[in-house]
N, C-alpha and C. Protein backbone atom coordinates (compact mmCIF):
# COMPACT_ATOMS: atom_id res chain seq x y z
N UNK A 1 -21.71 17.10 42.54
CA UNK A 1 -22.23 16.85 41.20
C UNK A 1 -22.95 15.51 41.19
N UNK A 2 -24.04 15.48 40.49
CA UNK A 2 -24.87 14.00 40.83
C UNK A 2 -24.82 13.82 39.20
N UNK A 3 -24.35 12.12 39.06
CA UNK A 3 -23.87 11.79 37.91
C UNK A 3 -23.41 12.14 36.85
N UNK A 4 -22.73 12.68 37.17
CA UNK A 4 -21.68 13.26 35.96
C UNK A 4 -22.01 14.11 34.89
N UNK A 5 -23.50 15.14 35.95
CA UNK A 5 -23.67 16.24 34.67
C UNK A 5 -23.35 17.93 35.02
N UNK A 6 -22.50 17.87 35.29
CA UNK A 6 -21.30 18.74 35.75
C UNK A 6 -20.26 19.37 34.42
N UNK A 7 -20.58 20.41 34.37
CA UNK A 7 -19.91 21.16 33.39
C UNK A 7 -18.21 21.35 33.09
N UNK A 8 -17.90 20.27 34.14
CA UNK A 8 -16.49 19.55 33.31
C UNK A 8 -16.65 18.27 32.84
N UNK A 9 -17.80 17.64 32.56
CA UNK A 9 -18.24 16.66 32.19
C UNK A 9 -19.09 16.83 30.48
N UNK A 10 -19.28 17.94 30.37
CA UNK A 10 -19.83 18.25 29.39
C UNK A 10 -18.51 18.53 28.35
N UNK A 11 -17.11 19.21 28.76
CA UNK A 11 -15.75 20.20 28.35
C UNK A 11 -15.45 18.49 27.92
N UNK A 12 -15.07 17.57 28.83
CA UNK A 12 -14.33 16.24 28.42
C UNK A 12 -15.70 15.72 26.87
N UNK A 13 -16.29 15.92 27.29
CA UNK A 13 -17.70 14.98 25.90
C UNK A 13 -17.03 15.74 24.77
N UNK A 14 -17.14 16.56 24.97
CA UNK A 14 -16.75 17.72 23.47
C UNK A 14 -15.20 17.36 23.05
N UNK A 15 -14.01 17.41 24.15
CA UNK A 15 -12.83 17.18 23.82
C UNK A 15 -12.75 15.76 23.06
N UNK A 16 -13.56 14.76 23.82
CA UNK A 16 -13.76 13.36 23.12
C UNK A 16 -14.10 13.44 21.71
N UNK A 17 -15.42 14.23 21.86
CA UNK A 17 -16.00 14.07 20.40
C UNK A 17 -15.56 14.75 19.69
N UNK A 18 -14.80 15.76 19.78
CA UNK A 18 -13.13 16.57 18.49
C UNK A 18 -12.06 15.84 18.38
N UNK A 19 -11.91 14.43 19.37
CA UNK A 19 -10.87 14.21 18.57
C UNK A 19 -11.20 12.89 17.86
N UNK A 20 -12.12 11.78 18.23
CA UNK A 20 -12.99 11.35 17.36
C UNK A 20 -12.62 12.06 16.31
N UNK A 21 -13.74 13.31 15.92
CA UNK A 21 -13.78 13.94 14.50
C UNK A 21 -12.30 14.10 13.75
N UNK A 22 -11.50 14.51 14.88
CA UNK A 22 -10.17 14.38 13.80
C UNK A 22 -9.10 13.30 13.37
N UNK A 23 -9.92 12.38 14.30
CA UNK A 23 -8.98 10.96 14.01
C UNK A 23 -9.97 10.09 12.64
N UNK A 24 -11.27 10.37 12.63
CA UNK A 24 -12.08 10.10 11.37
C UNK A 24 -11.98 10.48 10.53
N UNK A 25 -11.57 11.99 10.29
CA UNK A 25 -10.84 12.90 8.86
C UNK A 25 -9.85 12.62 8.52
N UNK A 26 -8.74 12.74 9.63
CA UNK A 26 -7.48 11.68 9.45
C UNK A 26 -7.75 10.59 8.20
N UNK A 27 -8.45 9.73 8.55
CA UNK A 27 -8.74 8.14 8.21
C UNK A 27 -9.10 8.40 6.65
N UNK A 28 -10.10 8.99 6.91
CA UNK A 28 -11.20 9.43 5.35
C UNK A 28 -10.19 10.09 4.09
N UNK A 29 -9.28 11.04 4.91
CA UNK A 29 -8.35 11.59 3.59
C UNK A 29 -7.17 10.74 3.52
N UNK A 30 -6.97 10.03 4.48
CA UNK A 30 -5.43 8.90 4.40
C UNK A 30 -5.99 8.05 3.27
N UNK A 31 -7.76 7.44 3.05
CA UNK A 31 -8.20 6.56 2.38
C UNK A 31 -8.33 7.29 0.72
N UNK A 32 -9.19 8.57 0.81
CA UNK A 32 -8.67 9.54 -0.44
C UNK A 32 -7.60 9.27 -1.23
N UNK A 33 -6.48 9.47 -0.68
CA UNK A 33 -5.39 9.89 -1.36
C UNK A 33 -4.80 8.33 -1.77
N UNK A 34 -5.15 7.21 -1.04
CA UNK A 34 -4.86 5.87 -1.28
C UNK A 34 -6.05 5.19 -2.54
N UNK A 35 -6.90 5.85 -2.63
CA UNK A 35 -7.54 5.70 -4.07
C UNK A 35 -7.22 6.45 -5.00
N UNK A 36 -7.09 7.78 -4.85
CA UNK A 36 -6.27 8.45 -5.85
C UNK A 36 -4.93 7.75 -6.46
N UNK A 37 -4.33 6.88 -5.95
CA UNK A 37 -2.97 6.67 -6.31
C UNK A 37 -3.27 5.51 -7.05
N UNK A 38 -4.35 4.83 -6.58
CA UNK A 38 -4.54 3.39 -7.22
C UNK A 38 -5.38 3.85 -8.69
N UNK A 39 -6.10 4.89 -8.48
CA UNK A 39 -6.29 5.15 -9.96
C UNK A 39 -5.18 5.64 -10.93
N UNK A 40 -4.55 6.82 -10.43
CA UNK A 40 -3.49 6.87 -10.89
C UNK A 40 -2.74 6.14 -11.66
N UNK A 41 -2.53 5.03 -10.92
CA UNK A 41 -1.65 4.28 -11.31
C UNK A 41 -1.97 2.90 -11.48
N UNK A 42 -3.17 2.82 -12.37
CA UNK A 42 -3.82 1.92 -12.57
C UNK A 42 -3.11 1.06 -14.30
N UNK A 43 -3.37 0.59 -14.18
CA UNK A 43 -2.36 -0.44 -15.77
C UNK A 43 -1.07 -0.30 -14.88
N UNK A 44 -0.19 -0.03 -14.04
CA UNK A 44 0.94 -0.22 -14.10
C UNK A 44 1.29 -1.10 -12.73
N UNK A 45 2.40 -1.83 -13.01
CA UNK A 45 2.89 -2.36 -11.59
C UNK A 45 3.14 -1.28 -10.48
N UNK A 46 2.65 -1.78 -9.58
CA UNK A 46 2.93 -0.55 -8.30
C UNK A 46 4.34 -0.36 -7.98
N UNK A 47 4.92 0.60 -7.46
CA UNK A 47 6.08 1.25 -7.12
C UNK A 47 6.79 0.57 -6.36
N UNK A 48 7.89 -0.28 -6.75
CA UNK A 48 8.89 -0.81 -5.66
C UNK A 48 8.60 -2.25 -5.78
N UNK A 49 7.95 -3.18 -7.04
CA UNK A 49 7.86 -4.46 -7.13
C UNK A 49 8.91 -4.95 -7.94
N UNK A 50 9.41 -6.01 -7.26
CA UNK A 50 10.59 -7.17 -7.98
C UNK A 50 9.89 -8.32 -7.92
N UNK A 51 10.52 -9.09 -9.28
CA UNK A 51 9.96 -9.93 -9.30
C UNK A 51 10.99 -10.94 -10.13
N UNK A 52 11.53 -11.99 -9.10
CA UNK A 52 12.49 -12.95 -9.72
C UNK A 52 13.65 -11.88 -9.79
N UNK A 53 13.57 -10.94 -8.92
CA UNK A 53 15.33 -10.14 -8.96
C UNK A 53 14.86 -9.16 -9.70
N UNK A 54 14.50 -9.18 -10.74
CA UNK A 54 14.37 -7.53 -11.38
C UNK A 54 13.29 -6.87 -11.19
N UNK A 55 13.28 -5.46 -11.62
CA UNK A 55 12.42 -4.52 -10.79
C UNK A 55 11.52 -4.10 -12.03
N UNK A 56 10.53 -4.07 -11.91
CA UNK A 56 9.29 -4.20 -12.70
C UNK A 56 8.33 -3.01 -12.21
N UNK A 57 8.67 -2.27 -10.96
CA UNK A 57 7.74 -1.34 -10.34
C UNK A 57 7.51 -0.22 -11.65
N UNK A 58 6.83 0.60 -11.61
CA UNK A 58 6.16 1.65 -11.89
C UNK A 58 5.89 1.45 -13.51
N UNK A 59 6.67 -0.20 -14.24
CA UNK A 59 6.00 -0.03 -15.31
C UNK A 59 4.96 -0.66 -16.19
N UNK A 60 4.40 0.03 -17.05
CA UNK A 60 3.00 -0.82 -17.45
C UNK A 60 3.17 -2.68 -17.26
N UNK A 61 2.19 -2.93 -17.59
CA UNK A 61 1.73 -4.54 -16.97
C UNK A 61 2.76 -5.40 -18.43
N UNK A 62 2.18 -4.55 -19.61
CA UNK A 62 2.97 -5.38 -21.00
C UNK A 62 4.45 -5.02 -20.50
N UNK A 63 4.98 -3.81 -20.43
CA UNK A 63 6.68 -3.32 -20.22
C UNK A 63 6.83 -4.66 -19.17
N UNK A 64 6.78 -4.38 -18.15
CA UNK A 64 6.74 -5.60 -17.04
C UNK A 64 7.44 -6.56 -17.67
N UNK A 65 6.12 -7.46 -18.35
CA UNK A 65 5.92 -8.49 -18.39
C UNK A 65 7.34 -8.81 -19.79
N UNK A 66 7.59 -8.03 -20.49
CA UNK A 66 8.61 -8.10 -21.52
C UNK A 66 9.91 -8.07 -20.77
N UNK A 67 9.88 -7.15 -20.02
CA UNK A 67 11.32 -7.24 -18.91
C UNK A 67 11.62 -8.69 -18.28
N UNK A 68 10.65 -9.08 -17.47
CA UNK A 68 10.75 -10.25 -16.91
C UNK A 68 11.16 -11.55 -17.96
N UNK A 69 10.11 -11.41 -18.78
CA UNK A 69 10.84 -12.50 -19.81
C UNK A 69 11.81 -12.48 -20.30
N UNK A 70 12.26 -11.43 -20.93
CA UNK A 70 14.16 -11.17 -21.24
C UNK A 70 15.14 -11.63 -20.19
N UNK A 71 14.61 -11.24 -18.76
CA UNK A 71 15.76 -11.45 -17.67
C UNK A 71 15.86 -12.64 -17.61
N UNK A 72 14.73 -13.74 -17.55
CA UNK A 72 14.50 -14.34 -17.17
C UNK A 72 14.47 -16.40 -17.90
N UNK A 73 13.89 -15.67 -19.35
CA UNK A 73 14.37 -17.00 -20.20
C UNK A 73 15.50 -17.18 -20.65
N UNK A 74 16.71 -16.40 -20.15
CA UNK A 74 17.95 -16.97 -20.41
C UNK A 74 18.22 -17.89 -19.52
N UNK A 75 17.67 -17.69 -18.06
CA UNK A 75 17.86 -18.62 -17.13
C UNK A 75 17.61 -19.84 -17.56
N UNK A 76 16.60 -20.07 -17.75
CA UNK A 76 16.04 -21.03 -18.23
C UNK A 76 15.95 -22.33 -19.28
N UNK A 77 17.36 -21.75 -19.88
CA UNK A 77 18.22 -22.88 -21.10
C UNK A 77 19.57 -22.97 -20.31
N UNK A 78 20.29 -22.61 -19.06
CA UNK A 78 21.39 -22.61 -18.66
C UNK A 78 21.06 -24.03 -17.76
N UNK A 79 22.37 -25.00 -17.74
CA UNK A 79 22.41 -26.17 -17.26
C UNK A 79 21.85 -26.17 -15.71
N UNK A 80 21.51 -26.63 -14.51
CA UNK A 80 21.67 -27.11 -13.43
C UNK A 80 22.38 -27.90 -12.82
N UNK A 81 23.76 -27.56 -12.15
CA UNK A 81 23.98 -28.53 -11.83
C UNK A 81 23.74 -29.68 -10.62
N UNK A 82 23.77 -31.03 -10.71
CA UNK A 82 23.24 -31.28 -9.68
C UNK A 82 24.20 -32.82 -9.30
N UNK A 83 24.45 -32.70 -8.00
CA UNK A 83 25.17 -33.68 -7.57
C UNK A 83 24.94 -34.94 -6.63
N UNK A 84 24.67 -36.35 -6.88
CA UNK A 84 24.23 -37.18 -6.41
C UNK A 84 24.73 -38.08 -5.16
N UNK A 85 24.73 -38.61 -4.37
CA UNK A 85 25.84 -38.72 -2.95
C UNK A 85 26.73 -37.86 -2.51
């Protein structure tokens, strides 16, 4: 065979270039479905966020933000203590 144009050379180009194609479809619908979700779930905190200890995931940005402050400004009038030498 003189440079590699040999008809198992042609079988490997094609096997290459199918799986190329299916590792690019792969990619393209993994990216799909990762915009779908972000629209989806757009106004709301994403799924599985804490913040300062409490869990705030999946709900709107105002719910959130009312949760956090309840948990959170009680802390916030309770003493510190703190010890010097």
């Amino acid at each position: 065979m003189h440079g590699g144009d040999g008809p198992s050379d042609d079988a490997a180009g094609r096997r290459r270039a199918r799986r190329l194609l299916v590792a690019a479809a792969v990619l393209a619908v993994s990216a799909l479905l990762y915009l779908a979700d972000l629209i989806v779930s757009s106004g709301t905190v994403p799924r599985g966020v804490t913040a300062a200890g409490v869990q705030v995931g999946g709900l709107a940005v105002d719910e959130a933000e009312l949760r956090l402050r309840a948990e959170i400004e009680p802390r916030g009038t309770r003493p510190i203590p703190v010890t010097v030498g």
